[in-house]
Protein backbone atom coordinates (compact mmCIF):
# COMPACT_ATOMS: atom_id res chain seq x y z
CA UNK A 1 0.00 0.00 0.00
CA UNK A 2 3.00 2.49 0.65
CA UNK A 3 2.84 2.31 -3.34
CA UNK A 4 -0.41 4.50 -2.82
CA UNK A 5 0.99 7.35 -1.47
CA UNK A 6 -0.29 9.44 1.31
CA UNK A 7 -2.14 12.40 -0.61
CA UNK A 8 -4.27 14.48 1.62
CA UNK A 9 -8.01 15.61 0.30
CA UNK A 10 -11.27 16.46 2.19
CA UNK A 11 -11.17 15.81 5.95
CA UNK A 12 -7.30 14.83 6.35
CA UNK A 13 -8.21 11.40 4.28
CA UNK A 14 -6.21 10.09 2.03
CA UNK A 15 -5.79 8.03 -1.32
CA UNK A 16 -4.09 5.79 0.60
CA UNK A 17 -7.61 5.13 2.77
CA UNK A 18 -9.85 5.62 -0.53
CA UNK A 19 -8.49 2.68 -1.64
CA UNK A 20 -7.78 0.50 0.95
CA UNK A 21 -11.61 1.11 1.81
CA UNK A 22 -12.84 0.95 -1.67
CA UNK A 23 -10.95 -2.59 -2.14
CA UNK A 24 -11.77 -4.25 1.00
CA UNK A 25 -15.15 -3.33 0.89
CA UNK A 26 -15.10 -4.54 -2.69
CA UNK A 27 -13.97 -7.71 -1.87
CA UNK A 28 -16.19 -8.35 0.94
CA UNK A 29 -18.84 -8.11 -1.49
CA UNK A 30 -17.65 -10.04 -3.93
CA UNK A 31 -16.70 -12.84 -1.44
CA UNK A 32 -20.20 -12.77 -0.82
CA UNK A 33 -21.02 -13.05 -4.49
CA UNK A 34 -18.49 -15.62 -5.81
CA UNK A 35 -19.28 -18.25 -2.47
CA UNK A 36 -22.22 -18.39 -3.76
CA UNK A 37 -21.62 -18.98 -7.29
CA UNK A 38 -19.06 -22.03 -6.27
CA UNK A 39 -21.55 -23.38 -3.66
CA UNK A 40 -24.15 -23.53 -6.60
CA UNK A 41 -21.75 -25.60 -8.66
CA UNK A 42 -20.86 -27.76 -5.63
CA UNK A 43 -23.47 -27.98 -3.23
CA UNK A 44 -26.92 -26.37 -3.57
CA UNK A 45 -28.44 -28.84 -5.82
CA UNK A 46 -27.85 -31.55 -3.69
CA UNK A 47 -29.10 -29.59 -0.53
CA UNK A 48 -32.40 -27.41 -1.87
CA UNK A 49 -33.44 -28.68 -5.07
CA UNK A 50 -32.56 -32.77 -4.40
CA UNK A 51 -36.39 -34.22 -5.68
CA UNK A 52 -34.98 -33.09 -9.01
CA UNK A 53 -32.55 -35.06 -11.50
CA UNK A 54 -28.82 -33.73 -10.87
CA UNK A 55 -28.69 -32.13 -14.25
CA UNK A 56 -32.20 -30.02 -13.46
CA UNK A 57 -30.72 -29.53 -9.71
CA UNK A 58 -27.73 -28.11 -11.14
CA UNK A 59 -29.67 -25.61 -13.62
CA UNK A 60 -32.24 -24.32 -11.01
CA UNK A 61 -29.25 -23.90 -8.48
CA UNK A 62 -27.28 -21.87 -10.97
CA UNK A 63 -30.99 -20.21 -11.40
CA UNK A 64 -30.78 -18.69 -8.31
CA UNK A 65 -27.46 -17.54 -8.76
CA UNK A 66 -29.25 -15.76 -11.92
CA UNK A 67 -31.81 -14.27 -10.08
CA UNK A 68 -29.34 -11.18 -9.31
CA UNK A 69 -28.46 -10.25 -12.43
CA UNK A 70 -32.40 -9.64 -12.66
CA UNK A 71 -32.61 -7.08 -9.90
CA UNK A 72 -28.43 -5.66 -10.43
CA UNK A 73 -30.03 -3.05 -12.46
CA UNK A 74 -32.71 -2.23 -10.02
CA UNK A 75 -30.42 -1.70 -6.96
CA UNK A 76 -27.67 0.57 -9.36
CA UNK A 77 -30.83 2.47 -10.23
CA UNK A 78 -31.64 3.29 -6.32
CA UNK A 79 -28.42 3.15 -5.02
CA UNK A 80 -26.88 5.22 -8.14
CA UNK A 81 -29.80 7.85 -7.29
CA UNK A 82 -29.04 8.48 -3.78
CA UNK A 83 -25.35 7.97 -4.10
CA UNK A 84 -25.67 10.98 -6.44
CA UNK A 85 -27.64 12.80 -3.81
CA UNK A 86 -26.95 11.75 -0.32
CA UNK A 87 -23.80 11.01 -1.07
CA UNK A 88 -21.29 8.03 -2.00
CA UNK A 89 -19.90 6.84 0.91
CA UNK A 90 -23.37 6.37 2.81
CA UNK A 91 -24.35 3.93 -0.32
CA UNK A 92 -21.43 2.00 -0.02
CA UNK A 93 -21.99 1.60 3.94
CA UNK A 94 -25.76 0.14 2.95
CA UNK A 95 -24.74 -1.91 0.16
CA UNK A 96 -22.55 -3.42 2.56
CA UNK A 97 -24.20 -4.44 4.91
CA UNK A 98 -27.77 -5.79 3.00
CA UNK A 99 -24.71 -7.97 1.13
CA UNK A 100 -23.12 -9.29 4.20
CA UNK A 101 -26.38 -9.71 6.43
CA UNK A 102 -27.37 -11.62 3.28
CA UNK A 103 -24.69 -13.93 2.70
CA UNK A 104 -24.60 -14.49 6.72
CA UNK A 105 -28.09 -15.84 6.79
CA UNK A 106 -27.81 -18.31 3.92
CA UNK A 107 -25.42 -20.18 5.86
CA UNK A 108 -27.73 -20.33 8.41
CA UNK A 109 -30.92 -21.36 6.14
CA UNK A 110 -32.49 -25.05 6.90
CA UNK A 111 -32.32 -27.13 4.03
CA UNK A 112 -34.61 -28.98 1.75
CA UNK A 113 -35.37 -32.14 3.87
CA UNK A 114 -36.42 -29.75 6.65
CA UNK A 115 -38.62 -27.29 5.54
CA UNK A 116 -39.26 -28.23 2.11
CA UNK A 117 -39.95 -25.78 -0.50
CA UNK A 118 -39.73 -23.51 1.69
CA UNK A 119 -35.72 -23.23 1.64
CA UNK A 120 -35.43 -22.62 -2.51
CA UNK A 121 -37.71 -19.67 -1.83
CA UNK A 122 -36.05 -18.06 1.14
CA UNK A 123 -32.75 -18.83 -0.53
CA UNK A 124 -33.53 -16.42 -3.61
CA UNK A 125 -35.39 -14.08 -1.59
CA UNK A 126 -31.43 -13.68 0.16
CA UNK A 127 -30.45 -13.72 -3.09
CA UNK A 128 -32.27 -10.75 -4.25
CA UNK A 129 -31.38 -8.77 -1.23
CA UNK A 130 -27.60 -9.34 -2.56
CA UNK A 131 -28.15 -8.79 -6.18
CA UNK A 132 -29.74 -5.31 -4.90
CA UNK A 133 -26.08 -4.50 -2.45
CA UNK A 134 -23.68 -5.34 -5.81
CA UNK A 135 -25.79 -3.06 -7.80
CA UNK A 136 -24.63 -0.15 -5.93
CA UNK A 137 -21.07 -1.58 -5.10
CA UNK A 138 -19.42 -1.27 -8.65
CA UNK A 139 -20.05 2.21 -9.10
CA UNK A 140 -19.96 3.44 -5.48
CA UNK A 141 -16.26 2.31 -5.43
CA UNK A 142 -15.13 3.16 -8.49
CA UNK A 143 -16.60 6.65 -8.60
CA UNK A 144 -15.15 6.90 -4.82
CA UNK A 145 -11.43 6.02 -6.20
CA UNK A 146 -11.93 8.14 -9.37
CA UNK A 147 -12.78 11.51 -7.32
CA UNK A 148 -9.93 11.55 -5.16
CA UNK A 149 -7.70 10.16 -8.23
CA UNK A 150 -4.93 12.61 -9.18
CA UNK A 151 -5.44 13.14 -13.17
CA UNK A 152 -2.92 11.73 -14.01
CA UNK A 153 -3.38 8.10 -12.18
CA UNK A 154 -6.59 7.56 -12.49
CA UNK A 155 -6.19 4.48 -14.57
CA UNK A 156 -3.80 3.07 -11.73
CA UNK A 157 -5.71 4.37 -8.67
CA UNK A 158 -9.33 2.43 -10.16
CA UNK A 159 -7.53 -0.58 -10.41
CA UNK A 160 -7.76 -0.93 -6.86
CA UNK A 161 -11.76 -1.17 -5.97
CA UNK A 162 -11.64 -3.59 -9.36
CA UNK A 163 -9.00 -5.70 -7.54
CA UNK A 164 -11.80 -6.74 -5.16
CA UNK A 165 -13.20 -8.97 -7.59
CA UNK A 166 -10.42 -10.90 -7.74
CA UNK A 167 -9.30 -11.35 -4.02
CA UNK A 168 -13.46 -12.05 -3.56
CA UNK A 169 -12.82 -14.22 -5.75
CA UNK A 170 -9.75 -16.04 -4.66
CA UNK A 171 -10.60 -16.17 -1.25
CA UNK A 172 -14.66 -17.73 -1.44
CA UNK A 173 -13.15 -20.00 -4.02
CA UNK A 174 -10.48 -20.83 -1.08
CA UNK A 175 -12.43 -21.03 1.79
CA UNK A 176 -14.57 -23.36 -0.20
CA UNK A 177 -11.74 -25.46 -1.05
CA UNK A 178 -10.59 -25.77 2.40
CA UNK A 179 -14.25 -27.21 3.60
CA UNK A 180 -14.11 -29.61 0.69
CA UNK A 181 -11.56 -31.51 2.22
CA UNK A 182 -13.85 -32.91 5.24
CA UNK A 183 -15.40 -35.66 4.33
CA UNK A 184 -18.65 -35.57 2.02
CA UNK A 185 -21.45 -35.93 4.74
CA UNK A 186 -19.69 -33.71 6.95
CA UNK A 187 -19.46 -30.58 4.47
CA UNK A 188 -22.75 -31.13 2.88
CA UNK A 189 -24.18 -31.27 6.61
CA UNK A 190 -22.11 -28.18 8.29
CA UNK A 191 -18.40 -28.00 6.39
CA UNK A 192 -20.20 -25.32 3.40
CA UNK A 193 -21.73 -22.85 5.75
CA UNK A 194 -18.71 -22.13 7.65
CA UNK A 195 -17.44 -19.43 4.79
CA UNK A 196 -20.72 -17.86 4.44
CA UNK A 197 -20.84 -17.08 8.27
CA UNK A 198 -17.48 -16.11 8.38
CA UNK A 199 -18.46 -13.32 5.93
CA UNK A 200 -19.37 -11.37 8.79
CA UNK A 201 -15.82 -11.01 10.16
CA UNK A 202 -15.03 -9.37 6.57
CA UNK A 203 -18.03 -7.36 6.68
CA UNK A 204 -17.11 -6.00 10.15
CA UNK A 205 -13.71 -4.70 8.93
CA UNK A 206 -14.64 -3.32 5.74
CA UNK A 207 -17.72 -0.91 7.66
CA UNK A 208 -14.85 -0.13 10.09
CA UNK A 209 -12.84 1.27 7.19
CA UNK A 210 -15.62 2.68 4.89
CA UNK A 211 -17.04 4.70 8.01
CA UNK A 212 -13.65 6.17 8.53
CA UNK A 213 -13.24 7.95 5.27
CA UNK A 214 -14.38 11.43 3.97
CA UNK A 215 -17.02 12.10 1.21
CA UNK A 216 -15.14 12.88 -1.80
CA UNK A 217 -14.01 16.22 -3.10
CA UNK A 218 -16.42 16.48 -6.24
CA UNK A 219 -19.58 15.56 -4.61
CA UNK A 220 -19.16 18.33 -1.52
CA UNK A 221 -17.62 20.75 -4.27
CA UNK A 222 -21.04 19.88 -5.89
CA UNK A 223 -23.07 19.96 -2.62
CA UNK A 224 -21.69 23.05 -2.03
CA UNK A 225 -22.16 25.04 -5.37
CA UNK A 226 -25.49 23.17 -5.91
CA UNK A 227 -24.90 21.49 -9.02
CA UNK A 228 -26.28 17.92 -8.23
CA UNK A 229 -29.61 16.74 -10.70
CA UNK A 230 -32.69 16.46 -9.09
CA UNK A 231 -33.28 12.85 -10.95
CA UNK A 232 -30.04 12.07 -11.97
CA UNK A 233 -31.89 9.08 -14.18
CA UNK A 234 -33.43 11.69 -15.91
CA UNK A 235 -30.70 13.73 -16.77
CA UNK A 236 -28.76 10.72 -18.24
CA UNK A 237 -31.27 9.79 -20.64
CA UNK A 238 -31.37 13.83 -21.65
CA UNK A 239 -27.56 14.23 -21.96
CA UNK A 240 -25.75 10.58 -22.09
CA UNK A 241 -27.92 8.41 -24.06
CA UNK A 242 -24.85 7.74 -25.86
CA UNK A 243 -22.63 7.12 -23.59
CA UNK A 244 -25.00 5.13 -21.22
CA UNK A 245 -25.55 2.73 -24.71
CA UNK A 246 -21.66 2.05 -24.63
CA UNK A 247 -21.29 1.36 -20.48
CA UNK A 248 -24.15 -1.13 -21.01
CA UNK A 249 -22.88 -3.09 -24.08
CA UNK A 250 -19.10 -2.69 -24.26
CA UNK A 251 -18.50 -5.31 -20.88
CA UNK A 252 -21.71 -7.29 -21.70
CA UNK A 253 -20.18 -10.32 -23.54
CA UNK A 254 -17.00 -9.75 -21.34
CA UNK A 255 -19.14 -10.62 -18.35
CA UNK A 256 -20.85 -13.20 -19.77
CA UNK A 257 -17.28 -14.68 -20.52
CA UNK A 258 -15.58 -14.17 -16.86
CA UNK A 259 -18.65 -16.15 -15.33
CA UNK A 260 -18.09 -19.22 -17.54
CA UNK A 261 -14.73 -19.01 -17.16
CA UNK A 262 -14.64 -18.15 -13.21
CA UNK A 263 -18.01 -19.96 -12.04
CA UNK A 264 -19.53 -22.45 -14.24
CA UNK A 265 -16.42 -23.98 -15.77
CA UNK A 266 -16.18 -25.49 -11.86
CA UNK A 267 -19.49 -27.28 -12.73
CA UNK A 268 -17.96 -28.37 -16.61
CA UNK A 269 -14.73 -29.62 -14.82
CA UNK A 270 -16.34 -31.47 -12.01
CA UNK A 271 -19.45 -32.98 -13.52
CA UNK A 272 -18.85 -33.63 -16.96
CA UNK A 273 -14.95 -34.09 -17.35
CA UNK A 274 -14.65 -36.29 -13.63
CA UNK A 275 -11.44 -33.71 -12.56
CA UNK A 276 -11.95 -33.18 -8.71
CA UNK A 277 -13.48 -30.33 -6.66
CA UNK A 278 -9.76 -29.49 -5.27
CA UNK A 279 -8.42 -29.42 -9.26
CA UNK A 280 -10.97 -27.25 -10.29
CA UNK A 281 -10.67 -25.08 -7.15
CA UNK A 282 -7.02 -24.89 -7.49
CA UNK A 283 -7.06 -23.35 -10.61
CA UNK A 284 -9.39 -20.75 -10.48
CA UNK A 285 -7.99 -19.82 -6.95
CA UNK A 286 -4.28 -19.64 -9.04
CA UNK A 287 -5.97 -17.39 -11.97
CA UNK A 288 -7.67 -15.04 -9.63
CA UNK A 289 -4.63 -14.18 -7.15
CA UNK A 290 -2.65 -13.73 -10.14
CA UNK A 291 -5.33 -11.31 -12.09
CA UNK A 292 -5.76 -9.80 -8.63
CA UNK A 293 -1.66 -9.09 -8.69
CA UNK A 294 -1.78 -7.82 -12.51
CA UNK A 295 -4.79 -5.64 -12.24
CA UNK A 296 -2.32 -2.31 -10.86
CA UNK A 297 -0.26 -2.97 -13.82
CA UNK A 298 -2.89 -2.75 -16.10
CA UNK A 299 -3.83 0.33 -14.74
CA UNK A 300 -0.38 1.56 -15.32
CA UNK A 301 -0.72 0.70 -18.93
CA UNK A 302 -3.83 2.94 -19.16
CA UNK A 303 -2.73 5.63 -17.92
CA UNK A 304 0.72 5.37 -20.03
CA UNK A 305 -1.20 4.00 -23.29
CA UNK A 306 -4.81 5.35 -22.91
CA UNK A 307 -7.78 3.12 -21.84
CA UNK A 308 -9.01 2.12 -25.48
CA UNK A 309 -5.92 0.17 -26.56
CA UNK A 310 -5.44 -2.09 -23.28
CA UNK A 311 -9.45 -2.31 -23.12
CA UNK A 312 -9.54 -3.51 -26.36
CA UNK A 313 -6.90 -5.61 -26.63
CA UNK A 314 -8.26 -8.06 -23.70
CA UNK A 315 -11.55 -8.21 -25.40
CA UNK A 316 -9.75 -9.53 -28.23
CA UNK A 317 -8.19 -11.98 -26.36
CA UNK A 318 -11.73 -12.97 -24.93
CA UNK A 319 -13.03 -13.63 -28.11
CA UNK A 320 -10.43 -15.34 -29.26
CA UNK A 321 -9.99 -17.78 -26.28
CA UNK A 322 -13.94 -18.72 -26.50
CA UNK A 323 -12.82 -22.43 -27.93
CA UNK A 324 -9.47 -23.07 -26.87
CA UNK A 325 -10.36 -22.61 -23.29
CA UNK A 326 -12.53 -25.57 -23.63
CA UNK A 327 -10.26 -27.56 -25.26
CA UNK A 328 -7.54 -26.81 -22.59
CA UNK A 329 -10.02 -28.21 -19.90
CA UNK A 330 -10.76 -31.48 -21.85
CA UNK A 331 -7.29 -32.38 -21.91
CA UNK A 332 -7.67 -32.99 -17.80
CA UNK A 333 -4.40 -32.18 -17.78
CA UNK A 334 -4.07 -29.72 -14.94
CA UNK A 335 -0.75 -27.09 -16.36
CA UNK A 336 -2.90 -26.49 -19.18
CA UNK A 337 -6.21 -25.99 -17.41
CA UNK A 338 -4.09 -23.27 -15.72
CA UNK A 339 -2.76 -22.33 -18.86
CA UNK A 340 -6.57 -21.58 -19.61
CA UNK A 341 -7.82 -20.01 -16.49
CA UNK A 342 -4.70 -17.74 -16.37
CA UNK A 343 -5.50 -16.67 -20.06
CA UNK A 344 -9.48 -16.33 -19.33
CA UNK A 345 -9.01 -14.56 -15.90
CA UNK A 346 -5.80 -13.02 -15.15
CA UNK A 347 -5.21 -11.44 -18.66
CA UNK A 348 -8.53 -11.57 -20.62
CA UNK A 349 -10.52 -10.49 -17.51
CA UNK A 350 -7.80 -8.17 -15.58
CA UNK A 351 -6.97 -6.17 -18.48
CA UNK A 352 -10.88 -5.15 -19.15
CA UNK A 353 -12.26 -5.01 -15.67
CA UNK A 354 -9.31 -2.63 -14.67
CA UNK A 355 -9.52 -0.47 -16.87
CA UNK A 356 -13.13 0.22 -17.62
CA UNK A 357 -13.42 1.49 -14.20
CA UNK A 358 -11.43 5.27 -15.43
CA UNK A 359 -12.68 4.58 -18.82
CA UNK A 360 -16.22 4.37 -18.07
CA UNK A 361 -16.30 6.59 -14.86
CA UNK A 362 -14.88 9.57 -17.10
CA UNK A 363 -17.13 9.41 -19.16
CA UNK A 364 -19.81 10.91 -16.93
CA UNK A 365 -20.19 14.23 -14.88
CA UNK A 366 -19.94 14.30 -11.00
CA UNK A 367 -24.04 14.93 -10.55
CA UNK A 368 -24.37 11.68 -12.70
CA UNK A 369 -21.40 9.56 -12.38
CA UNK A 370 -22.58 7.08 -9.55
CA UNK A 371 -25.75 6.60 -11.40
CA UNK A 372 -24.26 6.05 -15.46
CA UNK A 373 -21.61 3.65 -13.81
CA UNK A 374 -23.74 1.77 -11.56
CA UNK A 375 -26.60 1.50 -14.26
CA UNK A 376 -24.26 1.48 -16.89
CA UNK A 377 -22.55 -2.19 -15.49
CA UNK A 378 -25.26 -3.56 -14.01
CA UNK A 379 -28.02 -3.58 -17.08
């Protein structure tokens, strides 16, 4: 972090706490996100959709897991309207916490065999509440890191709220990985609700942090001279139709990519290729520590190159992996399944989710920014 630097702005805080709050809160939330996803390719067709065939129990598992990307949009649309009133740091406090008291209480959620239908439905009702939190997260952070950015290192400073999706990554994927090693009974029983109620220790620190930081320059400057929209929505589709049309379709096959790549491809390896939970594990666990590593780096290179070439180039490399990442995993040969997660996640992924965070963020005006982000990504 001494990387950071110790820059003073509003309040005596500093880039070096923007950050650090931005990121951990970040990846608090998507620890939260991820366990879930890996628990649906592991676990939750076995525990609350079992009267099913396992094919069908894996689909209406990863169903649920779908169900947020319904109500993303919805929650950037709220939280993007009052961040761009009230303010950004009081969004990212909330969004916090409906994640984390969500993720808490599906490890604590009765199966199945004891309350029957029952715990499907209260398991996507959580999982609304937490598509609702990560709709305001992505632009809440990046907007927060962009506004106390110097210029000049914006590219570099945005990495760091994006680097949360990584380390969420790595460590649900890892805490996952460590339960799997009890024996079956005893981590479909109790083992793989452990992580999800250790969420709350994360949660804890990150509200610590996020409480202790300053609004951000630009929004009082705008407080202050009055400048803010009344309906921020409403100004965006005045002024940045646009630009709103290129936030919401630039990452949209990129996303769609990452999750096969990061989530379901855990499901492909252990279902239909026979590879164990640990292999699989192992090497999306590997691919996300080292796109979590590479991400400041490829903020660096936006800032020295511009945002267009290095954004580009890993959506190239997306498209262009689409096949051979498939044909990496069916050789069950595990250097070459890293070979393809690496590719897929580290460099495909961390070059594009790093820098569309400056990219995109620039593109809209202080009394709008939180809002085109958030609603931008999400839809």
């Amino acid at each position: 972090m001494a990387l950071l630097g110790t820059t003073k702005q509003a309040g005596g805080t500093t880039i070096q706490r923007v950050v650090a709050a931005t990121m951990i809160g970040t990846a608090t939330e998507w620890y939260d996100y991820f366990l879930y996803g890996t628990a649906s390719a592991l676990v939750f067709a076995k525990l609350f959709f079992p009267t099913v065939s396992a094919t069908a129990g894996t689909l209406a598992s990863f169903a649920t897991f779908a169900v947020t990307f319904a109500v993303r949009p919805i929650g950037a649309l709220i939280f993007g309207h009052f961040g761009d009133r009230i303010g950004r740091k009081s969004m990212l406090v909330i969004s916090m916490l409906v994640m984390g008291i969500g993720t808490f209480l599906v490890g604590l959620l009765p199966t199945y065999q004891s309350i029957g239908i029952w715990a499907p439905v209260c398991l996507v009702l959580l999982r609304i509440a937490q598509g609702l939190a990560v709709g305001g997260e992505y632009g809440g952070a990046t907007t927060m890191a962009l506004e106390y950015a110097p210029a000049h290192r914006r590219g570099y400073y945005t990495t760091w709220p994006q680097m949360g999706n990584p380390l969420g990554l790595m460590l649900g994927t890892l805490m996952i990985y460590v339960f799997a090693l009890l024996p079956q009974d005893a981590f479909l029983s109790w083992g793989w609700r452990v992580p999800f109620l250790l969420s709350g220790v994360l949660v804890a620190i990150g509200l610590y942090i996020r409480l202790n930081i300053g609004e951000t320059p630009a929004f009082v400057k705008a407080q202050r001279e009055a400048t803010q929209e009344r309906v921020p929505v409403a100004h965006l589709a005045r002024r940045y139709k646009k630009t709103l049309l290129l936030v919401i379709l630039a990452p949209a096959g990129l996303n769609v990519a990452f999750y096969i790549y990061s989530t379901w491809s855990i499901s492909y390896m252990t279902e239909h290729l026979g590879l164990s939970t640990t292999t699989a594990l192992v090497a999306v666990m590997v691919a996300a520590g080292l796109d979590f590593l590479a991400m400041p780096l490829y903020g660096l290179l936006s800032d020295r190159f511009g945002r267009r070439p290095v954004f580009i180039g890993g959506s190239v490399l997306f498209g262009l992996l689409a096949f051979p990442f498939f044909w990496l995993l069916d050789t069950k040969s595990m250097p070459l399944i890293l070979v393809a997660m690496i590719l897929g996640i580290a460099v495909g992924h961390g070059t594009t989710y790093s820098t569309q965070a400056a990219f995109f963020a620039e593109l809209f005006g202080t009394g709008v920014r939180y809002s085109g982000l958030s609603i931008g990504y999400h839809v």
